[in-house]
Structure formats: C-alpha cells, structure tokens
C-alpha atoms as a PDB file:
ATOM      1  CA  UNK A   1       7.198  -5.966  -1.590  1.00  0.00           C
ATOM      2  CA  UNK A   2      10.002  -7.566   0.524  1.00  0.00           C
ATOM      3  CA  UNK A   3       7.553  -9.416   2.906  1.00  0.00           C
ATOM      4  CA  UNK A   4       6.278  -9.030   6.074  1.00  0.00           C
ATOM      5  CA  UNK A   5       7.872  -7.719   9.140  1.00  0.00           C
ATOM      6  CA  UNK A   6       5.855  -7.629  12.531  1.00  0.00           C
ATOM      7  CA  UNK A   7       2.293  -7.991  11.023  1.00  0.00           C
ATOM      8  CA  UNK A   8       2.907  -5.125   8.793  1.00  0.00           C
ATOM      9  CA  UNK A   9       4.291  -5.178   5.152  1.00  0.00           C
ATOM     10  CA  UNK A  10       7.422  -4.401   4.420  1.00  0.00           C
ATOM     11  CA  UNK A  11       8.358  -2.517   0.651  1.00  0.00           C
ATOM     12  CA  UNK A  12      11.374  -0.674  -0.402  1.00  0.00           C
ATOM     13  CA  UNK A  13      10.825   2.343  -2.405  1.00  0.00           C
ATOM     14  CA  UNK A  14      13.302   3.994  -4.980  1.00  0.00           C
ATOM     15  CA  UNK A  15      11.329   7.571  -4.513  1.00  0.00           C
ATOM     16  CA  UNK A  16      13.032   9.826  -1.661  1.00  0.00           C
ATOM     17  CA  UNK A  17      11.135  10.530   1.813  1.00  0.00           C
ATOM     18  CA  UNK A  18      10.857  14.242   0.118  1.00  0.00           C
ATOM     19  CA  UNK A  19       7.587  15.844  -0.640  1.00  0.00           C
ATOM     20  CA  UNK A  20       5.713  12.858  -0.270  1.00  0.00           C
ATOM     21  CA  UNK A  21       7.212  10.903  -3.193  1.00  0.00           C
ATOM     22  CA  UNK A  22       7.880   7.993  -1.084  1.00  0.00           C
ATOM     23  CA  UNK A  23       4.148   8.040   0.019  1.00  0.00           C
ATOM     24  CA  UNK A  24       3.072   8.249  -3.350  1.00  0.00           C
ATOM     25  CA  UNK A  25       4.994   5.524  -4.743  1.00  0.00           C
ATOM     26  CA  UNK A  26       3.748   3.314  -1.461  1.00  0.00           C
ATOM     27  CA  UNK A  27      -0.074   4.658  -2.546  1.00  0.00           C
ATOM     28  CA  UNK A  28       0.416   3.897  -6.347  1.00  0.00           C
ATOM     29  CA  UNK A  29       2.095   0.541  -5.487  1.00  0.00           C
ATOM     30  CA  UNK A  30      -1.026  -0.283  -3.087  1.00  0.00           C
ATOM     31  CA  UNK A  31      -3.405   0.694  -5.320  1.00  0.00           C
ATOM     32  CA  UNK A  32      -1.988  -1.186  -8.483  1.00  0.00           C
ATOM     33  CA  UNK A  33      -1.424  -4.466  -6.272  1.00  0.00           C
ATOM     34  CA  UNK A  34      -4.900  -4.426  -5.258  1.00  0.00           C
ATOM     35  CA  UNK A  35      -6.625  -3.460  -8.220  1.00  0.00           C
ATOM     36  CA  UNK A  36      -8.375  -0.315  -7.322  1.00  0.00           C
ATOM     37  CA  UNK A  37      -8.064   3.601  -8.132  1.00  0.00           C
ATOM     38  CA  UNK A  38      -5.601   5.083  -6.593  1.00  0.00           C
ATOM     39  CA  UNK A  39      -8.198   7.613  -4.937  1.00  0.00           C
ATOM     40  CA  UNK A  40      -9.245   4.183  -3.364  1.00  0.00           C
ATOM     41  CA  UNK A  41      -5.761   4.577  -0.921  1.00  0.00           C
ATOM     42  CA  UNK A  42      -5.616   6.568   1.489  1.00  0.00           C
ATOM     43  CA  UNK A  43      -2.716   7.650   3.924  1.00  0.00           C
ATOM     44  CA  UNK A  44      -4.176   7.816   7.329  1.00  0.00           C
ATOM     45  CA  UNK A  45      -1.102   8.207   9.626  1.00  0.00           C
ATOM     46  CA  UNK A  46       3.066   7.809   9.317  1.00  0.00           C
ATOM     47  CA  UNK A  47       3.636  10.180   6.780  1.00  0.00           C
ATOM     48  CA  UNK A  48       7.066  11.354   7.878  1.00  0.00           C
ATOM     49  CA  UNK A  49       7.186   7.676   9.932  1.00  0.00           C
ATOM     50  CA  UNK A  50       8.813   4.657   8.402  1.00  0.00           C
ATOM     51  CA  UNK A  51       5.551   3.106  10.170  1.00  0.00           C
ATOM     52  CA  UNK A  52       2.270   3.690   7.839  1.00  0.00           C
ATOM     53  CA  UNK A  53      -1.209   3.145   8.059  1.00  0.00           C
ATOM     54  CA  UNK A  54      -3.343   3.177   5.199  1.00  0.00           C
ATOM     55  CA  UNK A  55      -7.128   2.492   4.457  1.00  0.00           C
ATOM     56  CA  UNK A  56      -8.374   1.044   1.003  1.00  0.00           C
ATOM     57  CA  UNK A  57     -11.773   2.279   0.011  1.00  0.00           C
ATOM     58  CA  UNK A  58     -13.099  -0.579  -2.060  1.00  0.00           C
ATOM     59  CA  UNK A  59     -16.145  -3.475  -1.964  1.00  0.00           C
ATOM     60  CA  UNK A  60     -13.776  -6.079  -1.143  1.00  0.00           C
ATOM     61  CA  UNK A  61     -13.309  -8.614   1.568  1.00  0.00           C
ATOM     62  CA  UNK A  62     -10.133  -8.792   3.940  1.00  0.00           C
ATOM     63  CA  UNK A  63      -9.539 -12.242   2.527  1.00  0.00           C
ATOM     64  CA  UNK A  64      -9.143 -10.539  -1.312  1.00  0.00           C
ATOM     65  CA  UNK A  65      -7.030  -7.752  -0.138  1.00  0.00           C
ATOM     66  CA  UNK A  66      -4.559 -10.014   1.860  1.00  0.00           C
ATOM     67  CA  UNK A  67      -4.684 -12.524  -1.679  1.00  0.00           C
ATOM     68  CA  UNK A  68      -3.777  -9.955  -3.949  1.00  0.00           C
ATOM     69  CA  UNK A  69      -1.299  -7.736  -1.434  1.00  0.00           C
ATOM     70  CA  UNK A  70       0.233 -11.210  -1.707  1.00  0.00           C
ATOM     71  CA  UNK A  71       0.129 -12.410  -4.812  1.00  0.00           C
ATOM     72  CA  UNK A  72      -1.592  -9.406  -6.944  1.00  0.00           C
ATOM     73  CA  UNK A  73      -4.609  -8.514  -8.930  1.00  0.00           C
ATOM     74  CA  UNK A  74      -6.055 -10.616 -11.339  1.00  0.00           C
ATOM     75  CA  UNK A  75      -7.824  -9.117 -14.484  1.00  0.00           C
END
C-alpha cells in the first residue's frame, strides 16, 4: 500500500493490467490484509479503470477493516 489518495487507497502492483492479473493481485492483497478468503473480495466496478471499487464479504465492522487495511491482520 502506498497510502491514501482522495479517500481511496492507493497500491502499486508488479502484475500487468492484462487478463486481470492486476485485479487479482489487488483482490489477493485485500483479502490477505484483511484477513478473510479471498472469495470474501469482490470486484464490483473499475476493472479496466485505474479507479476500483470493491466489496468485502465478511462479519466485520468498518472500524476493523479500516485498522487492518492500515495496519494488517492480526492472528
């Protein structure tokens, strides 16, 4: 994650914009940050758009997301 850039995140990815590998990575690295199954993320607009949107499918509050996009899961 390089930080936030007008009240989105901001990441750099090493996979290309090709075949969704860039969306992938951004899913996996969502997903691991947060502590959930990847399933969990979902990509629900942007895919060919530097601009994403994605929804996490998981029993936690907005508080816990924002802690661990931030700082990461605990165990």
């Amino acid at each position: 994650m390089v930080g936030e850039h007008d009240g989105c995140l901001k990441l750099r990815v090493a996979a290309p914009p090709v075949d969704g590998r860039a969306n992938e990575e951004i899913v996996r690295f969502l997903a691991e940050r947060l502590g959930v199954a990847r399933r969990s993320v979902k990509l629900l607009g942007g895919a060919g758009s530097r601009r994403k949107l994605f929804a996490v499918d998981a029993p936690l509050a907005a508080a816990v997301l924002a802690q661990r996009l931030h700082h990461g899961a605990r165990p």
